[in-house]
N, C-alpha and C. Protein backbone atom coordinates (compact mmCIF):
# COMPACT_ATOMS: atom_id res chain seq x y z
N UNK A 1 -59.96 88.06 6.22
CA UNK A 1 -59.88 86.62 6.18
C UNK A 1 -61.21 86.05 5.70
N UNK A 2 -61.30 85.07 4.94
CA UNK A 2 -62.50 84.54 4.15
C UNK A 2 -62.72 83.24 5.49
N UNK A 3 -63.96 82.95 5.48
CA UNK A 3 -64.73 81.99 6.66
C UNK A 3 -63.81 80.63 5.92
N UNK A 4 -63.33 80.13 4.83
CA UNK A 4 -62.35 78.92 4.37
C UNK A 4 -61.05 78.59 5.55
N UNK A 5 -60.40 80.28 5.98
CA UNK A 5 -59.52 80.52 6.53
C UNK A 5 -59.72 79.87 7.94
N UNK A 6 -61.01 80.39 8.43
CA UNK A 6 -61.63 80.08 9.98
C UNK A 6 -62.17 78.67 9.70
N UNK A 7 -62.65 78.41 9.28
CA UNK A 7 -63.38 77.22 9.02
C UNK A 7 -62.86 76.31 8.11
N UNK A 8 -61.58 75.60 8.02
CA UNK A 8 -61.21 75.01 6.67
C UNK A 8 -62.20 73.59 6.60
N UNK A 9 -62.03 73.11 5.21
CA UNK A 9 -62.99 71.92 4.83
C UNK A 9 -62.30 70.57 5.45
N UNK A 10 -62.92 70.04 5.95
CA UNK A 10 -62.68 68.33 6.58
C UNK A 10 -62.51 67.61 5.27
N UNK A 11 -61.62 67.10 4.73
CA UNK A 11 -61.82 65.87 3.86
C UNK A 11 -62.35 64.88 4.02
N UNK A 12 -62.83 64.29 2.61
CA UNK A 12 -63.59 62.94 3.37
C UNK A 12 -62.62 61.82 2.71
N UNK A 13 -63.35 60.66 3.07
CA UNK A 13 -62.86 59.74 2.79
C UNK A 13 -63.74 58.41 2.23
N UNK A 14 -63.36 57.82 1.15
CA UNK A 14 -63.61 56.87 0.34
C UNK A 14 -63.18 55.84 0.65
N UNK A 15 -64.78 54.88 1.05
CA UNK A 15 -64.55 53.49 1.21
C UNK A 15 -64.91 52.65 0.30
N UNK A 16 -64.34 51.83 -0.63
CA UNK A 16 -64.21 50.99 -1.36
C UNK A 16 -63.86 49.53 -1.09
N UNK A 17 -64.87 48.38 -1.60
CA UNK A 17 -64.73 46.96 -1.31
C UNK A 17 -63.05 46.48 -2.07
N UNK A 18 -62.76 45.57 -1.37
CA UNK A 18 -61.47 45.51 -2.27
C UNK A 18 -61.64 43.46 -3.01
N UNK A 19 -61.22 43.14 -3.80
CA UNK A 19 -61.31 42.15 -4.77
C UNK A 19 -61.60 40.84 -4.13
N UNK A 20 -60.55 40.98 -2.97
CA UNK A 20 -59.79 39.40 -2.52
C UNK A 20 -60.67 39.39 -0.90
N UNK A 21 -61.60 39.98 -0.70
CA UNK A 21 -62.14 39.89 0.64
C UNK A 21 -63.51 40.58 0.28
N UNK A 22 -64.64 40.04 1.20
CA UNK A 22 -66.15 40.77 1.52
C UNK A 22 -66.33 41.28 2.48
N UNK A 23 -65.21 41.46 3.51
CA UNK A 23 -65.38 42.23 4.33
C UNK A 23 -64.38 43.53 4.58
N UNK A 24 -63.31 43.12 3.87
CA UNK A 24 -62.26 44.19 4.20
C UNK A 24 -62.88 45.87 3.19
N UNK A 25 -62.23 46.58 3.61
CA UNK A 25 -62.46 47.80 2.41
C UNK A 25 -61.20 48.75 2.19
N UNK A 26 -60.77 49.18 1.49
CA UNK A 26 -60.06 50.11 0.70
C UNK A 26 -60.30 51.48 1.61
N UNK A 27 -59.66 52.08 1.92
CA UNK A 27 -59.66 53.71 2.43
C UNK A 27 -58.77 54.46 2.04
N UNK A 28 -59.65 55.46 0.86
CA UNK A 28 -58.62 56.42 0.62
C UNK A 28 -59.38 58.26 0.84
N UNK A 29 -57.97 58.44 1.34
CA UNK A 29 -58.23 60.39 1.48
C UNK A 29 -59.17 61.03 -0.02
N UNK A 30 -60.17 61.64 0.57
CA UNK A 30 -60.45 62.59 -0.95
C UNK A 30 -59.91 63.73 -0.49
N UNK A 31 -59.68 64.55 -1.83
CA UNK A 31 -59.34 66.14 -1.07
C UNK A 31 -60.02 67.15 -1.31
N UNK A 32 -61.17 66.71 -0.87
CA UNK A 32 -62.42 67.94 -0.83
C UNK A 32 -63.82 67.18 0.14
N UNK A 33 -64.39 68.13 0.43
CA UNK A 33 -65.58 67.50 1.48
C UNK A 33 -66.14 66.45 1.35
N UNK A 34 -66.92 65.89 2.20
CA UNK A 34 -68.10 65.08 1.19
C UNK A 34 -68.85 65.28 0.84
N UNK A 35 -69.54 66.22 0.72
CA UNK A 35 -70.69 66.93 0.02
C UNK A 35 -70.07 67.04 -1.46
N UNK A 36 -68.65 66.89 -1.57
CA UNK A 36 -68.47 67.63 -3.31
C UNK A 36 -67.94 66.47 -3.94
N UNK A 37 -68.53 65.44 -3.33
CA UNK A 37 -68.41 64.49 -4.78
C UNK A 37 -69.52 64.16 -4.96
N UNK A 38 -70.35 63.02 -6.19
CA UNK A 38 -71.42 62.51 -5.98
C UNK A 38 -71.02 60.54 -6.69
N UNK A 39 -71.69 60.01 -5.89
CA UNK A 39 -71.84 58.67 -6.04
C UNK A 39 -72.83 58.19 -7.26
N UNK A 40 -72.59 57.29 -8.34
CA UNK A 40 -73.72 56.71 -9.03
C UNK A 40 -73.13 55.38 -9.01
N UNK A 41 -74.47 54.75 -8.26
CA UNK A 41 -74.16 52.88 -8.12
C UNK A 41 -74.09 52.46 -9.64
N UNK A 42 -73.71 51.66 -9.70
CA UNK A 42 -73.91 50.46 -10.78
C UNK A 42 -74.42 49.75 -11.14
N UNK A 43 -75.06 49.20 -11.89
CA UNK A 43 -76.37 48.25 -11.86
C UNK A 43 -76.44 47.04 -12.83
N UNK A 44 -75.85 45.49 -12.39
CA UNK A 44 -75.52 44.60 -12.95
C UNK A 44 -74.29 44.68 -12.81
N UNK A 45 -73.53 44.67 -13.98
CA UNK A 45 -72.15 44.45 -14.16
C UNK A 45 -71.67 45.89 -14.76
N UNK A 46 -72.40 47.09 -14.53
CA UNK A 46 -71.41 48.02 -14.42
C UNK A 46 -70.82 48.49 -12.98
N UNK A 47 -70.06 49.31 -13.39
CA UNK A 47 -69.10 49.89 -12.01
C UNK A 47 -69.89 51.21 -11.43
N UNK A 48 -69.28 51.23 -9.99
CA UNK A 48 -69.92 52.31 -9.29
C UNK A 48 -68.74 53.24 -9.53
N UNK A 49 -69.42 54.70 -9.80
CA UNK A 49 -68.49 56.06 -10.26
C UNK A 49 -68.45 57.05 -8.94
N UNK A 50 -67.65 57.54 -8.66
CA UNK A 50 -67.67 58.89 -7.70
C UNK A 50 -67.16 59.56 -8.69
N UNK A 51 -67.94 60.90 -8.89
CA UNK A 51 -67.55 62.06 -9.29
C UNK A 51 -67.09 63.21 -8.41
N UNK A 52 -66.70 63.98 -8.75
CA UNK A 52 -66.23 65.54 -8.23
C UNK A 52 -67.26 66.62 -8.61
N UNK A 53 -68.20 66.96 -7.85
CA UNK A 53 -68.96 67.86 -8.25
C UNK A 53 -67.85 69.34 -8.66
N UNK A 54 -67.05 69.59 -7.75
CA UNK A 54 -66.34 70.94 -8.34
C UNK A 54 -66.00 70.72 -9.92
N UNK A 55 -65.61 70.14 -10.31
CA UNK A 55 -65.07 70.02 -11.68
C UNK A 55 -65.52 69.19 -12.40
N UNK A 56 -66.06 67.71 -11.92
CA UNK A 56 -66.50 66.83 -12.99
C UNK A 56 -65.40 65.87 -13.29
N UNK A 57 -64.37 65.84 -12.51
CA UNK A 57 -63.26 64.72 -12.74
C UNK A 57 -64.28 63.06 -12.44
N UNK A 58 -64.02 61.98 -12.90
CA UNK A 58 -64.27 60.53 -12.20
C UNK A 58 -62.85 60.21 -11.10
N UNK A 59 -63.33 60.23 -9.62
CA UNK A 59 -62.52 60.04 -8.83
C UNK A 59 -62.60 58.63 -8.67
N UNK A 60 -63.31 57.75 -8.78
CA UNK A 60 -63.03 56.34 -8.35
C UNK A 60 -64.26 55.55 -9.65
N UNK A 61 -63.90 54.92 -9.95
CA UNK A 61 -64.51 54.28 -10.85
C UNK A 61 -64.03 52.43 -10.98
N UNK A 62 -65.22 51.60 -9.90
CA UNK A 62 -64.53 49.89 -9.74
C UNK A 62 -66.17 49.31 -9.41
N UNK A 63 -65.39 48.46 -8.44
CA UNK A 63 -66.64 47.41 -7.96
C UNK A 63 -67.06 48.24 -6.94
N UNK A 64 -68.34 48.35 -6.14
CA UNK A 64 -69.07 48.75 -5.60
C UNK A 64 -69.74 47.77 -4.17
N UNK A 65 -70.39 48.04 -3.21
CA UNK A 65 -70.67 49.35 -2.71
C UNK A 65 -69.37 50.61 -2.41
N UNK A 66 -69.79 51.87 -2.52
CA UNK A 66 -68.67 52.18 -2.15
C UNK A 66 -69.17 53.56 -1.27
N UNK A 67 -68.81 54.21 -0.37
CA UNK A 67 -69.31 55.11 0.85
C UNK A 67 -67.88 56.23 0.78
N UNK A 68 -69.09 57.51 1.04
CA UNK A 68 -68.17 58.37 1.24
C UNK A 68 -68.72 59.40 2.71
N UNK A 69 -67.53 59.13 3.55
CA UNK A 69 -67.74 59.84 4.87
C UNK A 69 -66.37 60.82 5.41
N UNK A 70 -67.06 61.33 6.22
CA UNK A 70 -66.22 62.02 7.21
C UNK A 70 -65.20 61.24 7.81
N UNK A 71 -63.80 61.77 8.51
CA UNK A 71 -62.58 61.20 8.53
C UNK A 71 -63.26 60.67 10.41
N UNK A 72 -62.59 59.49 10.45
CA UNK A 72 -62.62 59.48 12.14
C UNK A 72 -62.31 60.34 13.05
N UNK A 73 -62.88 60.71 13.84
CA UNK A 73 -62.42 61.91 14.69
C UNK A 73 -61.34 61.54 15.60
N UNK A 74 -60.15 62.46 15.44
CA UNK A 74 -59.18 61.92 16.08
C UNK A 74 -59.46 61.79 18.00
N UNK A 75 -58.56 61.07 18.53
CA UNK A 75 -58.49 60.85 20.12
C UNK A 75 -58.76 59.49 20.09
């Protein structure tokens, strides 16, 4: 058994501002840690990018700030 098996990865999760509110935010599942994406803010009127370090996909690409954490711990 590989330590993935014993130890599987926590997904994280992506918080994103949403259009029509300054306080509400967007939450969506990523499906890989948080360590394996990376964030680049935006500066002026460009958009903030999350990438996928495994591959290099653009996973979220909008308005900004945007945070990537660990899931709430359930209970």
């Amino acid at each position: 058994m590989s330590q993935a098996e014993f130890f599987p990865a926590e997904p994280a999760v992506l918080y994103t501002p949403v259009w029509y509110s300054d306080t509400e935010r967007e939450v969506r599942l990523l499906p890989l840690a948080p360590g394996d994406d990376k964030v680049t803010p935006g500066h002026g009127a460009k958009r903030w990018t999350v990438t996928s370090l495994k591959d290099g996909t653009t996973v979220y690409s909008g308005i900004g700030p945007v945070e990537i954490r660990r899931p709430p711990a359930a209970g």
